[in-house]
N, C-alpha and C. Protein backbone atom coordinates (compact mmCIF):
# COMPACT_ATOMS: atom_id res chain seq x y z
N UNK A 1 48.70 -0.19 -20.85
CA UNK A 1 47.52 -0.54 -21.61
C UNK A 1 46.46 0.53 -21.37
N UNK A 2 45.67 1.04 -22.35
CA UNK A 2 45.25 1.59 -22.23
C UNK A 2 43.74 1.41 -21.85
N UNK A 3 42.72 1.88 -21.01
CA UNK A 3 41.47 1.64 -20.66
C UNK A 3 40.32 2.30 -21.16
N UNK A 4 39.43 1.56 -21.92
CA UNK A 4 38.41 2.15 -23.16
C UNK A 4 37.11 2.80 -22.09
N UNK A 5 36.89 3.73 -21.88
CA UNK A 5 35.54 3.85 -21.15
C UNK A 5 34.34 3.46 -22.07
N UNK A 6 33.53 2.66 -21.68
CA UNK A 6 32.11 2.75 -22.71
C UNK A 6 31.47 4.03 -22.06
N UNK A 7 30.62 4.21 -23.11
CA UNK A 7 30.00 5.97 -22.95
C UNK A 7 28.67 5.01 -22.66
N UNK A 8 27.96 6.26 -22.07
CA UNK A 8 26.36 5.66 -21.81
C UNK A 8 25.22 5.38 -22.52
N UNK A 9 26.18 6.31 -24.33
CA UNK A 9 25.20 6.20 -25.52
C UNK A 9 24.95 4.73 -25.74
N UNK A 10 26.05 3.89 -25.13
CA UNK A 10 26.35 2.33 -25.39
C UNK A 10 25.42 1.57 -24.64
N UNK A 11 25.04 1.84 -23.71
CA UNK A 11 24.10 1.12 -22.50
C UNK A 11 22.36 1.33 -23.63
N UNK A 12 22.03 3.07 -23.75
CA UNK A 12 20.93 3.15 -23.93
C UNK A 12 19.92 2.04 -24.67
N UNK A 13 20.44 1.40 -26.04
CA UNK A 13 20.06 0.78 -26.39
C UNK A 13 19.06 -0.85 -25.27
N UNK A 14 20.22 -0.78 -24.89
CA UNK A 14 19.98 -1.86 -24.03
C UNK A 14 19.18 -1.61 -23.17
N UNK A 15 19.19 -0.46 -22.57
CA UNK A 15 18.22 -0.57 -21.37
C UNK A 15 16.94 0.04 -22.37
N UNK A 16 16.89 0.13 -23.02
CA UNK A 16 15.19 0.54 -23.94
C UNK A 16 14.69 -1.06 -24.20
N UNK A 17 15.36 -1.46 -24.66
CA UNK A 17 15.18 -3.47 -24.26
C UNK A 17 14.17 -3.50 -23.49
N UNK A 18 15.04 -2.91 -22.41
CA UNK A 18 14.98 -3.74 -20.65
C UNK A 18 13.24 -3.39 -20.48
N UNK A 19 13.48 -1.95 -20.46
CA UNK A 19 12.25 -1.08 -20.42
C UNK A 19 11.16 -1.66 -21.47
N UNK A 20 10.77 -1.73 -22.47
CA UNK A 20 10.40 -2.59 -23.48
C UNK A 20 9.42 -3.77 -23.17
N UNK A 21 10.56 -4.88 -22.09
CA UNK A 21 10.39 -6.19 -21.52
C UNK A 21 9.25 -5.93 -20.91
N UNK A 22 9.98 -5.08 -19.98
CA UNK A 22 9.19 -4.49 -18.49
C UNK A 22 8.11 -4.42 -18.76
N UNK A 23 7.61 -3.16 -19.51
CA UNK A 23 6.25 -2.50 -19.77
C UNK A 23 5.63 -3.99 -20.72
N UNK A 24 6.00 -5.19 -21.52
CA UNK A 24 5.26 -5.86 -22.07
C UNK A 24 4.85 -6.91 -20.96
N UNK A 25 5.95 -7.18 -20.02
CA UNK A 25 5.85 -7.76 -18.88
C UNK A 25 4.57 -7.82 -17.71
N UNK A 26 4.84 -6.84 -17.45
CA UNK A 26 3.80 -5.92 -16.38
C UNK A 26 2.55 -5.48 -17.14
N UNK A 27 2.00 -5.65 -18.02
CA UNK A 27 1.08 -5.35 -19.20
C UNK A 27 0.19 -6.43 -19.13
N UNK A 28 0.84 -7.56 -19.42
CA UNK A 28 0.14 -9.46 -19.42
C UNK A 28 0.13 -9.64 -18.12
N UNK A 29 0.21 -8.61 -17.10
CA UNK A 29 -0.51 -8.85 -15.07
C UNK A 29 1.11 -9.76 -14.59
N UNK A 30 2.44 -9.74 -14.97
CA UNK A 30 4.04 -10.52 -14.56
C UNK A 30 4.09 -9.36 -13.54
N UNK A 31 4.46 -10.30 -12.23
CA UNK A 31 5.41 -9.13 -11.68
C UNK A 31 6.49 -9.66 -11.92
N UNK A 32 7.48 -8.42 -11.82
CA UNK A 32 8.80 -8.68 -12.59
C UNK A 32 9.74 -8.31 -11.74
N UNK A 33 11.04 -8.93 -11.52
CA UNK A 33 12.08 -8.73 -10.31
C UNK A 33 13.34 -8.44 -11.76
N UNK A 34 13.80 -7.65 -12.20
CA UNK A 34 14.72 -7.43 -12.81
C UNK A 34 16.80 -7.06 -11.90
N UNK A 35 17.15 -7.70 -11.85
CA UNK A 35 18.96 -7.70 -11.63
C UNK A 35 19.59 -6.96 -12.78
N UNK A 36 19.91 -5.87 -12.56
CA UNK A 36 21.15 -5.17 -13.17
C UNK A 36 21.60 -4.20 -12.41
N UNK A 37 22.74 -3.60 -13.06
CA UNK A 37 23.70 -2.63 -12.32
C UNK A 37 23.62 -1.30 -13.06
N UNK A 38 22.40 -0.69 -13.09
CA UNK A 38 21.40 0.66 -13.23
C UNK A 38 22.81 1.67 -12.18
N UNK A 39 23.90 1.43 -12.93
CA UNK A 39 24.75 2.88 -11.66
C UNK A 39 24.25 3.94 -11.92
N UNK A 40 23.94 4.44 -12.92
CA UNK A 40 23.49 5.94 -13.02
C UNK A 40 22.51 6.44 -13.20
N UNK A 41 21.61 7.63 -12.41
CA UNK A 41 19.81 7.89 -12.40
C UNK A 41 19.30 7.90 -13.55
N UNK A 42 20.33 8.32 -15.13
CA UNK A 42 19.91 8.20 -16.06
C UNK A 42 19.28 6.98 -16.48
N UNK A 43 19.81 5.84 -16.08
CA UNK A 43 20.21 4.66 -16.42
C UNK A 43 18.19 4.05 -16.36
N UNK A 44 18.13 4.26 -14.78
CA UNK A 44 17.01 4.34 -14.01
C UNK A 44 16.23 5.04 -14.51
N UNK A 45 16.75 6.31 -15.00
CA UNK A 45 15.56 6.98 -15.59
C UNK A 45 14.61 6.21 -16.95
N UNK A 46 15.44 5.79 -17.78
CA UNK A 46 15.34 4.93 -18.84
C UNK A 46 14.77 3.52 -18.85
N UNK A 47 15.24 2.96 -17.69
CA UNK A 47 14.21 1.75 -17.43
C UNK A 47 12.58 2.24 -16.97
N UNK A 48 12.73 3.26 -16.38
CA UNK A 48 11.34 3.39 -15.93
C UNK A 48 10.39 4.05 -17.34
N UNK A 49 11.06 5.33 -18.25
CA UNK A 49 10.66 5.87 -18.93
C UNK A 49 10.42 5.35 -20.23
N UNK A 50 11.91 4.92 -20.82
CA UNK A 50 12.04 4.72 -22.16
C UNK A 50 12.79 5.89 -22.22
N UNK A 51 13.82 5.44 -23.84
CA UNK A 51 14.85 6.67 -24.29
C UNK A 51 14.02 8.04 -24.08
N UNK A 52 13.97 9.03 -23.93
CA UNK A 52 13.81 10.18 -23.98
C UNK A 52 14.31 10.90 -25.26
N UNK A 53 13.06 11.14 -25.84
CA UNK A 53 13.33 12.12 -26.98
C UNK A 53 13.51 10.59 -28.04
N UNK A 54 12.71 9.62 -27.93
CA UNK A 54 12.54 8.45 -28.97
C UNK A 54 11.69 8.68 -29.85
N UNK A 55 11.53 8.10 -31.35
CA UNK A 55 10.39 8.56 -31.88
C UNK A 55 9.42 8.05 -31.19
N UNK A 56 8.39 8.68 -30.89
CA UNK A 56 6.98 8.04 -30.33
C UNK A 56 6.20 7.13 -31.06
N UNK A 57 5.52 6.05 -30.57
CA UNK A 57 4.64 5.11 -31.34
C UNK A 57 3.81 5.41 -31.47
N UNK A 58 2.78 5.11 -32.86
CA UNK A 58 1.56 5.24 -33.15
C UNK A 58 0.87 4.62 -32.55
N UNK A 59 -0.24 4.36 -32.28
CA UNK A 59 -1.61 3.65 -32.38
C UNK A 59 -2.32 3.43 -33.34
N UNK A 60 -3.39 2.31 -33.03
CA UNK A 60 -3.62 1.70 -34.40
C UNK A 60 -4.25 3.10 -35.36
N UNK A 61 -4.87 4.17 -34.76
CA UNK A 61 -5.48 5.31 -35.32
C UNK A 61 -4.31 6.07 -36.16
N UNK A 62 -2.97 5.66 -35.84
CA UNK A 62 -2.16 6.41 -35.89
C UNK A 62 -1.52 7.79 -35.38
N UNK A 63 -2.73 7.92 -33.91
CA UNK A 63 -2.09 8.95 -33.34
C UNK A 63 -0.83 8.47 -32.03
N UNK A 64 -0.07 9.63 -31.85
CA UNK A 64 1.46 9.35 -31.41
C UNK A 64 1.16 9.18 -29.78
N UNK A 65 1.57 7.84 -29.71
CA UNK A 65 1.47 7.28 -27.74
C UNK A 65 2.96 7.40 -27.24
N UNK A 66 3.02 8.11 -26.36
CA UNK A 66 4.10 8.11 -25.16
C UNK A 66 4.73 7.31 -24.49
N UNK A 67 6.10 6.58 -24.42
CA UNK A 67 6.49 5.70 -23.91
C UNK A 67 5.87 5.21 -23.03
N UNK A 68 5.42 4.02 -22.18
CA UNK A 68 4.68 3.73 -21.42
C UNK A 68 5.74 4.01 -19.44
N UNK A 69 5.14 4.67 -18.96
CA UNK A 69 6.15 4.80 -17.41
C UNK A 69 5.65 3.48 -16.81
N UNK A 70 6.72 3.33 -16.18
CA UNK A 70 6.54 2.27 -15.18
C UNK A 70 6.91 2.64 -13.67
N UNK A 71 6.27 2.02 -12.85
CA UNK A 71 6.10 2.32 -11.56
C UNK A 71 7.85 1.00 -10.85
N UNK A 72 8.76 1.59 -10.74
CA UNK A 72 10.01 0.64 -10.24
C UNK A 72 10.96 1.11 -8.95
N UNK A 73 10.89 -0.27 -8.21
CA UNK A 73 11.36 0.47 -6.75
C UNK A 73 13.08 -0.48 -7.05
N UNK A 74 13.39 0.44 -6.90
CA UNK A 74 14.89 0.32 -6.87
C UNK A 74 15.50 -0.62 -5.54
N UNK A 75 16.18 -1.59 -5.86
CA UNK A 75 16.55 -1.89 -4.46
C UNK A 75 18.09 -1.57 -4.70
N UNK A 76 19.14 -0.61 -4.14
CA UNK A 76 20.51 -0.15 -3.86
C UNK A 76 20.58 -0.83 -2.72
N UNK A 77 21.74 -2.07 -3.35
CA UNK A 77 22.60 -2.92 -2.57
C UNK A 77 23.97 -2.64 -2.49
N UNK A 78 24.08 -1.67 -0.64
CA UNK A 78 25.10 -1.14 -0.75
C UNK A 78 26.35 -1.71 -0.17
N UNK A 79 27.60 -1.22 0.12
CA UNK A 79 28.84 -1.86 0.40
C UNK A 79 29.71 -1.38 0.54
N UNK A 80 30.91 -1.18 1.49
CA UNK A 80 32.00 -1.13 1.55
C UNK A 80 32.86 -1.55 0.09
N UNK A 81 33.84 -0.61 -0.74
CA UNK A 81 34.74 -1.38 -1.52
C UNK A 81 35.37 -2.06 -0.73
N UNK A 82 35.79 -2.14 0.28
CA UNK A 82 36.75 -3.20 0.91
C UNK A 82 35.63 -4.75 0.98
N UNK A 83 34.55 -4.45 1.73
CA UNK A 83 33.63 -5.91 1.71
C UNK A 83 33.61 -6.33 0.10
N UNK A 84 33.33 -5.30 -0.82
CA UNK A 84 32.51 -6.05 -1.82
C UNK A 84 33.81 -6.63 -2.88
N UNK A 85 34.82 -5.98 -2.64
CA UNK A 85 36.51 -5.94 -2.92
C UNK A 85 36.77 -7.74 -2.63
N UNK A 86 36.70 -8.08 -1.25
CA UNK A 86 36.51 -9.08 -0.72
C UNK A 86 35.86 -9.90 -1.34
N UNK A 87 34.59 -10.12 -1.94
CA UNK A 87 33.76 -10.66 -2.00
C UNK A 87 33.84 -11.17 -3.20
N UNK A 88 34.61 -10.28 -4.19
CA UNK A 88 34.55 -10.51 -5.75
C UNK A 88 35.71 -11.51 -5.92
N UNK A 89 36.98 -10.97 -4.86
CA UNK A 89 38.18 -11.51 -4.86
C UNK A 89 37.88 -13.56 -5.07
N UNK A 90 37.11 -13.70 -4.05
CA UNK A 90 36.35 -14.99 -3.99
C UNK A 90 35.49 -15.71 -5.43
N UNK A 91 35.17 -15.06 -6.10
CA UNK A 91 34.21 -15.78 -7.05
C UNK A 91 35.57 -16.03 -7.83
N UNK A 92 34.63 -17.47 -8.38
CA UNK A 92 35.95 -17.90 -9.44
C UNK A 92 34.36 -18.10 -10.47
N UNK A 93 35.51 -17.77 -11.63
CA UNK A 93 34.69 -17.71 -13.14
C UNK A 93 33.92 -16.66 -13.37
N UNK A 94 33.79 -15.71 -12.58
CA UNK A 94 32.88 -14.72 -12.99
C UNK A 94 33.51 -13.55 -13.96
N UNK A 95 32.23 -13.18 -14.38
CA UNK A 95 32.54 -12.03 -16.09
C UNK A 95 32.91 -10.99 -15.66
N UNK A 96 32.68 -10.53 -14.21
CA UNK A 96 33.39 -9.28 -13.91
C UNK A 96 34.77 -9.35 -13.09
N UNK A 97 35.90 -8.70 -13.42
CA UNK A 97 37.08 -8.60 -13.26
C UNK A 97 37.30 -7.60 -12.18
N UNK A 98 37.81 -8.22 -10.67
CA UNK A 98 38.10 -7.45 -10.06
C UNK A 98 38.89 -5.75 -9.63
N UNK A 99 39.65 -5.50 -11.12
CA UNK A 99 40.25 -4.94 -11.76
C UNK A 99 39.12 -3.71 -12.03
N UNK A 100 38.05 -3.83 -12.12
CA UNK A 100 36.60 -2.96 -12.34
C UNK A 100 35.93 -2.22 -11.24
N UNK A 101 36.32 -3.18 -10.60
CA UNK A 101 35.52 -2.91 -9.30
C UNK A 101 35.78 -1.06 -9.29
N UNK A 102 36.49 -0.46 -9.21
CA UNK A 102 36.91 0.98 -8.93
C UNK A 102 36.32 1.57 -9.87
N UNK A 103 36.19 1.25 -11.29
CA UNK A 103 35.37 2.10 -12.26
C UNK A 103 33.96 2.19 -11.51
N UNK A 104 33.16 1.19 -10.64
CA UNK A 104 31.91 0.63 -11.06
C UNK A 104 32.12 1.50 -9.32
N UNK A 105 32.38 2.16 -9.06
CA UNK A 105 32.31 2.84 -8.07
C UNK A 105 32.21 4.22 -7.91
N UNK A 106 33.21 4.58 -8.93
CA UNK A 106 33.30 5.99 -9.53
C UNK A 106 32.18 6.54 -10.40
N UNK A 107 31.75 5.32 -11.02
CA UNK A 107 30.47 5.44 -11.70
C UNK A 107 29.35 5.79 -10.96
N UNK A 108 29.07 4.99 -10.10
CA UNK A 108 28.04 5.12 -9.13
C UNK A 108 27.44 6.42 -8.75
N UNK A 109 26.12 6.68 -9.33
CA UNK A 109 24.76 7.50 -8.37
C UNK A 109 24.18 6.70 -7.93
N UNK A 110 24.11 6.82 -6.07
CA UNK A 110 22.97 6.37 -5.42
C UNK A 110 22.01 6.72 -6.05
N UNK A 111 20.62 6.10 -5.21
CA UNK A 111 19.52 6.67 -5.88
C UNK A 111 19.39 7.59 -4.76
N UNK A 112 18.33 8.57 -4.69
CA UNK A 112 18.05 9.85 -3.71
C UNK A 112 16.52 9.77 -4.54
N UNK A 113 16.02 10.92 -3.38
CA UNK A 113 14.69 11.14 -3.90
C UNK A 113 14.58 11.79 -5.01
N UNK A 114 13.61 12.18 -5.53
CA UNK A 114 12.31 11.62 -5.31
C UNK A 114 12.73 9.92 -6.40
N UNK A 115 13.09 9.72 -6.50
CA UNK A 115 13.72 8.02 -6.91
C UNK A 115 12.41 7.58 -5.11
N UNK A 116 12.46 6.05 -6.29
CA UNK A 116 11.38 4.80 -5.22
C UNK A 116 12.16 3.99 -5.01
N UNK A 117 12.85 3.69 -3.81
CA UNK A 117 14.16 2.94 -3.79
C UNK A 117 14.34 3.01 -1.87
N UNK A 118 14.84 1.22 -1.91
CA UNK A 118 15.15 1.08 -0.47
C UNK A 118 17.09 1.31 -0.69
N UNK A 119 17.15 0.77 0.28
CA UNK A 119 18.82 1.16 0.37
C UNK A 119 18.80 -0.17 1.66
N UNK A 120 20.20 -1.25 1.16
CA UNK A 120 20.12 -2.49 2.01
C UNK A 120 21.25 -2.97 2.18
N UNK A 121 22.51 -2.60 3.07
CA UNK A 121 23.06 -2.96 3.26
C UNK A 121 24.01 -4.73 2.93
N UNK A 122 24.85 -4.42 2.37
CA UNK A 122 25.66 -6.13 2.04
C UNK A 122 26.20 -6.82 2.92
N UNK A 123 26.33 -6.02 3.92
CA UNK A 123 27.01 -6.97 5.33
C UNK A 123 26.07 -7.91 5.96
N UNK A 124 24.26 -7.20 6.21
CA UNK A 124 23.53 -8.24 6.34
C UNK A 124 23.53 -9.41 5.89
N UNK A 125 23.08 -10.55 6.24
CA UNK A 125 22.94 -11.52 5.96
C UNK A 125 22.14 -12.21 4.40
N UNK A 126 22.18 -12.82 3.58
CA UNK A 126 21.45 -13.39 2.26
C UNK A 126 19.78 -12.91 3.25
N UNK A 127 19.43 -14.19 4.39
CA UNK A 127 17.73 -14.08 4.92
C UNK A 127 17.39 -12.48 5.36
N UNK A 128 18.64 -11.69 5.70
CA UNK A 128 18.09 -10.59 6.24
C UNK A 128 17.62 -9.31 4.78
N UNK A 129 18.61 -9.52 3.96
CA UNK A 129 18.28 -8.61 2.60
C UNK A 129 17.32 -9.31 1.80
N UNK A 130 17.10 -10.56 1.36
CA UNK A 130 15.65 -10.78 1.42
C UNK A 130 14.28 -10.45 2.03
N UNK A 131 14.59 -10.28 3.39
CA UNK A 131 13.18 -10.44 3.93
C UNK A 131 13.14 -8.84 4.26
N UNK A 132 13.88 -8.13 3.85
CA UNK A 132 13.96 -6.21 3.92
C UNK A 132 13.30 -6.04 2.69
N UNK A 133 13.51 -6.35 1.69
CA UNK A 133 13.31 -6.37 0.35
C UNK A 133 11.56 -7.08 0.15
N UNK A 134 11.50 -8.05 0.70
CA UNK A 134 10.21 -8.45 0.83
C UNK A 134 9.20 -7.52 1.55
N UNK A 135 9.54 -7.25 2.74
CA UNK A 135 8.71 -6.18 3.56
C UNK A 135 8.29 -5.56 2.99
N UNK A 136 9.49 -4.58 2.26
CA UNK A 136 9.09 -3.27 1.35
C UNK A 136 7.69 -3.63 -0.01
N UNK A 137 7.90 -4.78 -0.49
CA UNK A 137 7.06 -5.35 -1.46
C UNK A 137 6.04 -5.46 -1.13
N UNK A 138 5.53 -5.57 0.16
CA UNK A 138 3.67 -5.86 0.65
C UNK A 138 3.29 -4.75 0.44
């Protein structure tokens, strides 16, 4: 059988959404905790930026405004494939197919600098990656 890669032209849409949300989000004073699987800096780049090279929006004057940036700290929740291998093996009903796990690895850019991003280990405990994640937030 053969295995379809989705290209990243496929994601963009979506994450201009995301980005979209965000900036209307954070606009009306929301702080916003967003969950997804951002594997690639592009990906990240795009939530924070907006598509690059989008048509730009007017203003009511009709002169051309710049995607709005957003200020987003990445939290990279990292793992052993063998732990997280483990871990998936266990869920029953879920949309992702253990069978993936290796794409979604190969895929993978950490984040690195200058990226705003903690890095938090999966072996810790649920209270301990919470309250790392919290710290960083004050």
């Amino acid at each position: 059988m053969e295995r379809l890669e989705r290209q990243p032209e496929d994601r963009i849409p979506w994450l201009c959404s995301l980005h979209d949300i965000l900036v209307r989000e954070v606009a009306s004073g929301q702080q916003v905790v967003l969950a997804c699987s951002a594997l690639k800096k592009m990906y990240r780049d795009i939530l924070i930026r907006g598509k690059e090279g989008a048509p730009l929006k007017r203003d009511e004057s009709g002169k051309e405004e710049k995607p709005a940036e957003l200020q987003l700290l990445v939290v990279h929740l990292s793992g052993s494939f063998e732990v997280i291998s483990g871990r998936l093996l266990k869920r029953k009903g879920h949309f992702m197919p253990p069978e993936l796990l290796q794409s979604q690895f190969d895929t993978l850019e950490p984040p690195s600098a200058p990226e705003n991003f903690i890095q938090v280990s999966v072996e810790k405990n649920l209270a301990e990656i919470i309250a790392t994640i919290m710290e960083t937030l004050k």
